[in-house]
C-alpha atoms as a PDB file:
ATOM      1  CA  UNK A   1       6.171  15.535  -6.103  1.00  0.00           C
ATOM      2  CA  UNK A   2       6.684  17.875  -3.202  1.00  0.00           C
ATOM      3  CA  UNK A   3       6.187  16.547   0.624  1.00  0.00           C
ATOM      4  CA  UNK A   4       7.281  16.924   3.669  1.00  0.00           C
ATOM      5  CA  UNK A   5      10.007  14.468   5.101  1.00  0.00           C
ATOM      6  CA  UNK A   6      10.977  15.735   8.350  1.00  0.00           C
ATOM      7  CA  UNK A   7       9.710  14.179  11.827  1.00  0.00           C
ATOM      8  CA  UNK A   8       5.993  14.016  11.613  1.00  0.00           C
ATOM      9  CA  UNK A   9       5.515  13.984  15.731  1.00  0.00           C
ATOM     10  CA  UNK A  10       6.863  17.570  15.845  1.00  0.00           C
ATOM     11  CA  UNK A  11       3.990  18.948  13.909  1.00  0.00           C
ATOM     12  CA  UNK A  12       1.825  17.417  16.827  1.00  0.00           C
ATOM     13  CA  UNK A  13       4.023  18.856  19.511  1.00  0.00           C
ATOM     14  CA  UNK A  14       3.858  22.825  17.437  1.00  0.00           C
ATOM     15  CA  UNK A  15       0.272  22.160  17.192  1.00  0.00           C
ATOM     16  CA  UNK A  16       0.081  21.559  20.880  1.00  0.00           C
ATOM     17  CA  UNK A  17      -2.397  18.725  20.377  1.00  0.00           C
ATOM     18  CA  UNK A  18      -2.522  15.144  18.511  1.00  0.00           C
ATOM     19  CA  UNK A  19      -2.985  15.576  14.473  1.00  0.00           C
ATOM     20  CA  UNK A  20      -2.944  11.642  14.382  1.00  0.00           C
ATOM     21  CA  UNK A  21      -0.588  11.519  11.608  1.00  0.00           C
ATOM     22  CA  UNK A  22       1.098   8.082  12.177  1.00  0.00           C
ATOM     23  CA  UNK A  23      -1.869   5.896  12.513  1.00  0.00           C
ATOM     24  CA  UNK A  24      -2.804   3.520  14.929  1.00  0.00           C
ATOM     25  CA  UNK A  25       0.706   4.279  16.479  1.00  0.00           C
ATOM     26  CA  UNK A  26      -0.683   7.895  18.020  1.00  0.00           C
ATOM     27  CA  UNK A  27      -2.994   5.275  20.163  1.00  0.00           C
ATOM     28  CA  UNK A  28      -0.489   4.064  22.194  1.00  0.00           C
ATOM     29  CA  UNK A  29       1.942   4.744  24.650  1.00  0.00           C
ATOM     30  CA  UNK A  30       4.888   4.624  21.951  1.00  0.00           C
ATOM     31  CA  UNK A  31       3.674   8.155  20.807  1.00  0.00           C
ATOM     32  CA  UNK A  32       5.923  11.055  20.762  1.00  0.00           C
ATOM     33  CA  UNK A  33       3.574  13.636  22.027  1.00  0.00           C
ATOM     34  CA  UNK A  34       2.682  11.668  24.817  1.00  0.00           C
ATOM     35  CA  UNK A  35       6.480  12.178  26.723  1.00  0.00           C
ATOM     36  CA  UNK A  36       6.700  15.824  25.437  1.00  0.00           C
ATOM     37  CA  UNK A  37       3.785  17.624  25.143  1.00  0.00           C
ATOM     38  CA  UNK A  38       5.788  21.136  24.322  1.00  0.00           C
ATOM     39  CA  UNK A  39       6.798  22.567  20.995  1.00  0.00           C
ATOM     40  CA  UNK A  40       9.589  21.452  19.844  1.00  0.00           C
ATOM     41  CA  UNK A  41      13.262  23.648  19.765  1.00  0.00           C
ATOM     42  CA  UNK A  42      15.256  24.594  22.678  1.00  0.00           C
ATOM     43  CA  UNK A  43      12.647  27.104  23.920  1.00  0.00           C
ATOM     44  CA  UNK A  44       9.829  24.886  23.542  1.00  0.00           C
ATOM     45  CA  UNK A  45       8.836  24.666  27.262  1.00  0.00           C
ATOM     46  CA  UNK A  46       8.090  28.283  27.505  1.00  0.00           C
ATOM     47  CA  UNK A  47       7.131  28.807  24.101  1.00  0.00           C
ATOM     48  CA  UNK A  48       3.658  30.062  25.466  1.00  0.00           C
ATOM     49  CA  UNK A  49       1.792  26.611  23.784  1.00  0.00           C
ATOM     50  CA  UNK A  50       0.141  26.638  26.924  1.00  0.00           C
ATOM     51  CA  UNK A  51      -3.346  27.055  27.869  1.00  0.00           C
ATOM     52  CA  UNK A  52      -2.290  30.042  29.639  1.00  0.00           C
ATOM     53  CA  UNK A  53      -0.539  31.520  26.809  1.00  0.00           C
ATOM     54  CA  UNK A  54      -3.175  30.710  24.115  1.00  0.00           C
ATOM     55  CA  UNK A  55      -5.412  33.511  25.529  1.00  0.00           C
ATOM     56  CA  UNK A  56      -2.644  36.176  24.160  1.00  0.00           C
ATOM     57  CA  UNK A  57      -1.757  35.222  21.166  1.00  0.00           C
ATOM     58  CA  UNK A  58      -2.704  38.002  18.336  1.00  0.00           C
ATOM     59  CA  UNK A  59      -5.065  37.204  15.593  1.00  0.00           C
ATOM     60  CA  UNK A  60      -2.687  37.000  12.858  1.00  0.00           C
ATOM     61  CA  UNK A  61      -1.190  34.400  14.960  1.00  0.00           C
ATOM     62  CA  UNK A  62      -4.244  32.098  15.580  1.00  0.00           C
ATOM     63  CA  UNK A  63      -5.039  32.829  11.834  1.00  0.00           C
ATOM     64  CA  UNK A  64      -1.669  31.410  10.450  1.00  0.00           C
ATOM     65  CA  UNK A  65      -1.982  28.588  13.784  1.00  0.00           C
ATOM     66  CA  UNK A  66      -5.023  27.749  12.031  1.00  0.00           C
ATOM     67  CA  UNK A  67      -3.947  27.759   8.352  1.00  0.00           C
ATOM     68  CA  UNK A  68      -0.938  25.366   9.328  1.00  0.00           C
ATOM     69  CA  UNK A  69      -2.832  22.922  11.453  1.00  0.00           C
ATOM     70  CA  UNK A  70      -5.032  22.597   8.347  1.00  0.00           C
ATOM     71  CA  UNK A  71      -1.746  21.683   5.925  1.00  0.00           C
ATOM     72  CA  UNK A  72      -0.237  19.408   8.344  1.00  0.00           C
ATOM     73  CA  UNK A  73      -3.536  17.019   9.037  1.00  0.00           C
ATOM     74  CA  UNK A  74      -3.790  16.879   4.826  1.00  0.00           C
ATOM     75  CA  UNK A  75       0.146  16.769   4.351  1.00  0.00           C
ATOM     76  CA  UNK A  76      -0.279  19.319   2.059  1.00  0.00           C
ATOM     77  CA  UNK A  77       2.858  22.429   1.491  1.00  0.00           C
ATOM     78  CA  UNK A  78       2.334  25.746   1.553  1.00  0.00           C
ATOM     79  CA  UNK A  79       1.940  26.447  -2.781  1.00  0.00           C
ATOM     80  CA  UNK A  80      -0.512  23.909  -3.085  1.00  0.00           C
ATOM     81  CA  UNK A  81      -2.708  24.816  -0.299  1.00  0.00           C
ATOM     82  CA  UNK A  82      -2.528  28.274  -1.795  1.00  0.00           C
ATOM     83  CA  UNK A  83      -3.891  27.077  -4.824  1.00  0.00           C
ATOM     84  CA  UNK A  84      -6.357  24.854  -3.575  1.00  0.00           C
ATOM     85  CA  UNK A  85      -7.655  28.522  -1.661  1.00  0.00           C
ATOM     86  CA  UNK A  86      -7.501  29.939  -5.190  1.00  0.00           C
ATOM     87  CA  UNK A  87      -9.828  27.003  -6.442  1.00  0.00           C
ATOM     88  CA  UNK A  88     -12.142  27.208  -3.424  1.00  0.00           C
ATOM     89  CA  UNK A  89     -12.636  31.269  -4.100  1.00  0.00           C
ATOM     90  CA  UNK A  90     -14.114  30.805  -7.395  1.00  0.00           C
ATOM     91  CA  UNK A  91     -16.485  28.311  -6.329  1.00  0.00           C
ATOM     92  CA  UNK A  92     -20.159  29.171  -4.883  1.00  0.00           C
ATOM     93  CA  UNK A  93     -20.735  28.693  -1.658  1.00  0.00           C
ATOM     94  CA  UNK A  94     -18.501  29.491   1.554  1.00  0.00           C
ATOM     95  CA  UNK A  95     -14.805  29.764   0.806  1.00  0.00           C
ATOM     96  CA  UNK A  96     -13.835  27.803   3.792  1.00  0.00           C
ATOM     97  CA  UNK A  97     -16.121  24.802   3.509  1.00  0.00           C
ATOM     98  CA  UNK A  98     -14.911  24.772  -0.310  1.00  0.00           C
ATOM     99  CA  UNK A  99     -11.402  24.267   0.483  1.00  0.00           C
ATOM    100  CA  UNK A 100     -12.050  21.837   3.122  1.00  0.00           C
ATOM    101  CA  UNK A 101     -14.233  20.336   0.658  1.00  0.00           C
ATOM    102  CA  UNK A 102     -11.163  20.203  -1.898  1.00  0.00           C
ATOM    103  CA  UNK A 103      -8.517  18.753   0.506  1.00  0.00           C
ATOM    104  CA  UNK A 104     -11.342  15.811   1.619  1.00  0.00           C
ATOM    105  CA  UNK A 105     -11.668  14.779  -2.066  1.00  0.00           C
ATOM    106  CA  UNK A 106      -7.973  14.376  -2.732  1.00  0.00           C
ATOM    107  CA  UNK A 107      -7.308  10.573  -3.397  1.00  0.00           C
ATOM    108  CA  UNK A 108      -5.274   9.780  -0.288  1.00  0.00           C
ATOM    109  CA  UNK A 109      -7.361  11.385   1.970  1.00  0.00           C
ATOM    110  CA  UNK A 110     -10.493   9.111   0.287  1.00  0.00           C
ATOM    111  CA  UNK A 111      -8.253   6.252   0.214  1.00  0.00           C
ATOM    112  CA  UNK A 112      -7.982   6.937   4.253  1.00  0.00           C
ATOM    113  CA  UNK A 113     -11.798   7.696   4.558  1.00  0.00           C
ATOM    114  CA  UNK A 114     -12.223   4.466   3.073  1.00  0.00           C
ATOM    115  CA  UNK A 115     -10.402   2.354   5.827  1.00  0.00           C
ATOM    116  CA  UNK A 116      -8.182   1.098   3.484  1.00  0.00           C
ATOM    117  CA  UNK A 117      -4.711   2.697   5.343  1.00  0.00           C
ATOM    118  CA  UNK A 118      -4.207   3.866   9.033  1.00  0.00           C
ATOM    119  CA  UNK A 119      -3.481   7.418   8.257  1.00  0.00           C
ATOM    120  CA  UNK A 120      -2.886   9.952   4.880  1.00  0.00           C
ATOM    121  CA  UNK A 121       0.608   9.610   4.618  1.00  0.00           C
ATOM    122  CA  UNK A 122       0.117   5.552   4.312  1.00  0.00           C
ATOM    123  CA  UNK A 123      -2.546   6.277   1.870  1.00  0.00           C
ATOM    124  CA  UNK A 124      -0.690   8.803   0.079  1.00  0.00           C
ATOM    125  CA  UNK A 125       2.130   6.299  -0.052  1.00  0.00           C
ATOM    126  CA  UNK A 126      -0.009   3.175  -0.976  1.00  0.00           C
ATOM    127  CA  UNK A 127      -1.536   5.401  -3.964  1.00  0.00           C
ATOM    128  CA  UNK A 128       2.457   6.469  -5.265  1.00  0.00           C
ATOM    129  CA  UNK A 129       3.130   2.401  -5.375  1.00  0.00           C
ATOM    130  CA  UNK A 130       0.095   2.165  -7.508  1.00  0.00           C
ATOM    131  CA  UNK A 131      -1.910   0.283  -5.861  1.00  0.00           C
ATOM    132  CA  UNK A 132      -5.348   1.681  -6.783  1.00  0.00           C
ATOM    133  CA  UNK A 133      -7.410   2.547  -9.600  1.00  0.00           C
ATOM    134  CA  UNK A 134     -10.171   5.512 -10.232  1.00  0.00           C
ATOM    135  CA  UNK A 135     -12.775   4.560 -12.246  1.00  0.00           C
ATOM    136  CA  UNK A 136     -10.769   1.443 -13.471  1.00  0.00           C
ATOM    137  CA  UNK A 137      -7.576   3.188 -14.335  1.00  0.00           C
ATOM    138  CA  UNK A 138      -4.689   2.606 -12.386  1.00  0.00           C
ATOM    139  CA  UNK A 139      -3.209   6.113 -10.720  1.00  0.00           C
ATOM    140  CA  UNK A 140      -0.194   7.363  -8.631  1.00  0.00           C
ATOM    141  CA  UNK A 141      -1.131  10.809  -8.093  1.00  0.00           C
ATOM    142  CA  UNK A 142      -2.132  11.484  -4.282  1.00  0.00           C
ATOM    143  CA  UNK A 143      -3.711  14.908  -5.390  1.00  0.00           C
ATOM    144  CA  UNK A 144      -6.078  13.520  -7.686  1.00  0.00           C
ATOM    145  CA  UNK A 145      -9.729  15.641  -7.047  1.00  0.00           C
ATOM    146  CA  UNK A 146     -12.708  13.223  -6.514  1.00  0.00           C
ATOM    147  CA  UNK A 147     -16.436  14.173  -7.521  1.00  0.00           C
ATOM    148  CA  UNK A 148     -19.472  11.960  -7.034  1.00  0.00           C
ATOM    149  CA  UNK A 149     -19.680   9.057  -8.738  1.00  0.00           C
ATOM    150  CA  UNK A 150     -15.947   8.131  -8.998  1.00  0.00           C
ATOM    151  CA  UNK A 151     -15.029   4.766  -7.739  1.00  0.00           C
ATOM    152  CA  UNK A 152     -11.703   3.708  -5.871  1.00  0.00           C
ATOM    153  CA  UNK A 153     -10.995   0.034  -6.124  1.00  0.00           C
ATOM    154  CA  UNK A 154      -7.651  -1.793  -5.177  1.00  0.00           C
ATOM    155  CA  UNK A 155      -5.926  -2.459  -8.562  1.00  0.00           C
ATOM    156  CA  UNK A 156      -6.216  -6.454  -8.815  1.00  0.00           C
ATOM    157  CA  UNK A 157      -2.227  -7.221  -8.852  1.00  0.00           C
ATOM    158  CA  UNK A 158      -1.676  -5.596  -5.877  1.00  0.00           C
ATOM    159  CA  UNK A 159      -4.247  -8.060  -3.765  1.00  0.00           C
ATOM    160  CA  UNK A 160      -1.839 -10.991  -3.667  1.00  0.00           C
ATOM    161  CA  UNK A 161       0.414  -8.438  -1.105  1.00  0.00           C
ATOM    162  CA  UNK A 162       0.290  -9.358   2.349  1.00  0.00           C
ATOM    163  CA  UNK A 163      -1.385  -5.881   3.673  1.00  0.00           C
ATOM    164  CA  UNK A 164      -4.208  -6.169   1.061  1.00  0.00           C
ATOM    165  CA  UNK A 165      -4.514  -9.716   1.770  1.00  0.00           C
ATOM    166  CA  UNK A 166      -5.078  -8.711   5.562  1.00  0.00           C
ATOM    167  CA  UNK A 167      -7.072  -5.192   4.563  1.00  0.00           C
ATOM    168  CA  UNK A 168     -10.939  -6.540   4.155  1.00  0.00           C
ATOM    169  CA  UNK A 169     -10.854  -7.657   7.833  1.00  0.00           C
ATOM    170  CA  UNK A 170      -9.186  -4.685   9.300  1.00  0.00           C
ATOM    171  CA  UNK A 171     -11.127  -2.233   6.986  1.00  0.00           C
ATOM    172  CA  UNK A 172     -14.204  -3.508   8.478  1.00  0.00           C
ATOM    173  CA  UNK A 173     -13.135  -2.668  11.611  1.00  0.00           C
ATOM    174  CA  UNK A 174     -12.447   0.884  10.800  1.00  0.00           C
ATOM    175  CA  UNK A 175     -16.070   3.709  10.275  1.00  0.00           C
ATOM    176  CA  UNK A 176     -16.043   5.046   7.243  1.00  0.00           C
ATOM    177  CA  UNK A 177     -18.254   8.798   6.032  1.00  0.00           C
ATOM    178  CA  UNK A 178     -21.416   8.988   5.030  1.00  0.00           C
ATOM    179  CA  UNK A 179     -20.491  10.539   1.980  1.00  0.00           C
ATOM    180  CA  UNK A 180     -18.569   7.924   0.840  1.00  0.00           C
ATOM    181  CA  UNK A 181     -19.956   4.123   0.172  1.00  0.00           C
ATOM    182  CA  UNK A 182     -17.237   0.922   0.760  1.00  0.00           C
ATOM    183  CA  UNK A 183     -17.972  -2.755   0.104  1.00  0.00           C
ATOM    184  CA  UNK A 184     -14.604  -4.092   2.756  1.00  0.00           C
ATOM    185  CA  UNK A 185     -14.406  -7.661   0.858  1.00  0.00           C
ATOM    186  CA  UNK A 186     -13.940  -6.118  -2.832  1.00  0.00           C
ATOM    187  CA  UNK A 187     -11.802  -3.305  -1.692  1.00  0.00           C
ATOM    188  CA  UNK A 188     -13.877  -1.086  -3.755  1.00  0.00           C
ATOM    189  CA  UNK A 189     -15.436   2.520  -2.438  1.00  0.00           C
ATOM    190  CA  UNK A 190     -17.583   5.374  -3.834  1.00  0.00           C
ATOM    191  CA  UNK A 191     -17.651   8.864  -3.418  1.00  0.00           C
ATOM    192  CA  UNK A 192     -21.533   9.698  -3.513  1.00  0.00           C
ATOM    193  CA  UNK A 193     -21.640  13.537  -2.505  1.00  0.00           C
ATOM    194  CA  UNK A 194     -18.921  15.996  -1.552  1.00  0.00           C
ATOM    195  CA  UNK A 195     -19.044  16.002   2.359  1.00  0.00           C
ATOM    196  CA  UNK A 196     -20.534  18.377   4.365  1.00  0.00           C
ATOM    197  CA  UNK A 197     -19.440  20.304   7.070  1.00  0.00           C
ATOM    198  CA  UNK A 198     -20.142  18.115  10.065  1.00  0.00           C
ATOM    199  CA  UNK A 199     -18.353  15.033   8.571  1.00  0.00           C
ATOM    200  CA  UNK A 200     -15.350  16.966   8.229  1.00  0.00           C
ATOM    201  CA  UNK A 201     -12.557  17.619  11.366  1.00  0.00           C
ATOM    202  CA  UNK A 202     -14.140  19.843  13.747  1.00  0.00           C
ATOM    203  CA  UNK A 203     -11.192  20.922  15.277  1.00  0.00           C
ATOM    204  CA  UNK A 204     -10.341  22.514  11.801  1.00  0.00           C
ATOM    205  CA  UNK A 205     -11.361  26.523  11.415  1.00  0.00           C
ATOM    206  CA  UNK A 206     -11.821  27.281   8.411  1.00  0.00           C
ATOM    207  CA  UNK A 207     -13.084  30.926   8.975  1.00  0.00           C
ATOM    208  CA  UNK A 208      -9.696  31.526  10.431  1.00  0.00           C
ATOM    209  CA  UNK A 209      -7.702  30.240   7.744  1.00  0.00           C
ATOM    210  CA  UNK A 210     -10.213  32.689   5.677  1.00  0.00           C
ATOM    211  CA  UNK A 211      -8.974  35.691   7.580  1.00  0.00           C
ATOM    212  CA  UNK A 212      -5.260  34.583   6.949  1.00  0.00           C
ATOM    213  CA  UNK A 213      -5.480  34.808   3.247  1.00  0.00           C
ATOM    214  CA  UNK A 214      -7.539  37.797   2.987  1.00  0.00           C
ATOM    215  CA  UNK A 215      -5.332  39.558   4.999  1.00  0.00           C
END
């Protein structure tokens, strides 16, 4: 299973903005992008990641700007977001909300919907362990598609662990979709509906990421 294992804070800093993709750790003071808010590499300070660069980049560049911001927040690499485009083009309805569709109803990013870890890569890692179940079977695949009516429940021998232990107060804490339905003290969720396009990230631009593969 293919992911990336390099320092995550440098995909903030290329962004030029926070992807939140340590957790509760981006919240404080201790985050990376806070002290160096310039891409990364020796030239990173006059990379043109500022505002008053952004006006001239090209549009293949704010396509493929788009297209990567999109992988990073899902963790996803490059052949599997291609497919997942593939998937989303032979679907009705708009190609772009399809695909962001797709990458919201992978387990890990449900599992992180749901409260139940601080950020995809925890819930991508808490899903490997095999720690949940889908529809009563236990799984370890952080890819696995969701459709309405599937229900996510912490597998039972994993509740004795001190996180899960810990997890119904601190899930309770966290908002969860409308899409989705959680009951914090069984550990349990529901996907009701695919979400729509103003429950996902609207920093995301999908149209762009459109453009890039029909290039």
């Amino acid at each position: 299973m293919a992911k990336y294992l390099g320092p995550v804070c440098k995909l903030c800093r290329r962004e030029g903005e926070k992807l939140f993709l340590k957790g509760d750790r981006c919240y404080t003071p201790k985050c990376a992008f806070e002290k160096r808010e310039f891409a990364p590499g020796q030239h990173g300070k006059s990379s043109g990641r500022s505002k008053s660069m952004s006006g001239r980049e090209s549009d293949y560049a704010r396509q493929l700007r788009a297209k990567q911001r999109a992988r990073r927040v899902y963790g996803v690499l490059e052949r599997q977001f291609r497919r997942y485009y593939a998937v989303s083009l032979k679907r009705r309805g708009l190609t772009g909300l399809n695909l962001l569709q797709i990458l919201e109803s992978r387990l890990d990013s449900v599992v992180y919907r749901l409260g139940f870890a601080t950020s995809r890569s925890q819930a991508r890692l808490l899903v490997t362990h095999g720690h949940f179940t889908v529809n009563g079977r236990r799984t370890d695949i952080p890819s696995m598609l969701l459709s309405a009516g599937d229900e996510v429940q912490v597998r039972e021998g994993s509740r004795g662990s001190t996180y899960f232990k810990d997890l119904p107060s601190l899930a309770e804490a966290r908002n969860f979709p409308a899409w989705l339905t959680r009951d914090a003290k069984t550990l349990t969720g529901t996907v009701q509906r695919l979400p729509e396009r103003a429950e996902i990230d609207g920093s995301l631009n999908e149209q762009l990421i459109v453009e890039y593969y029909s290039r």
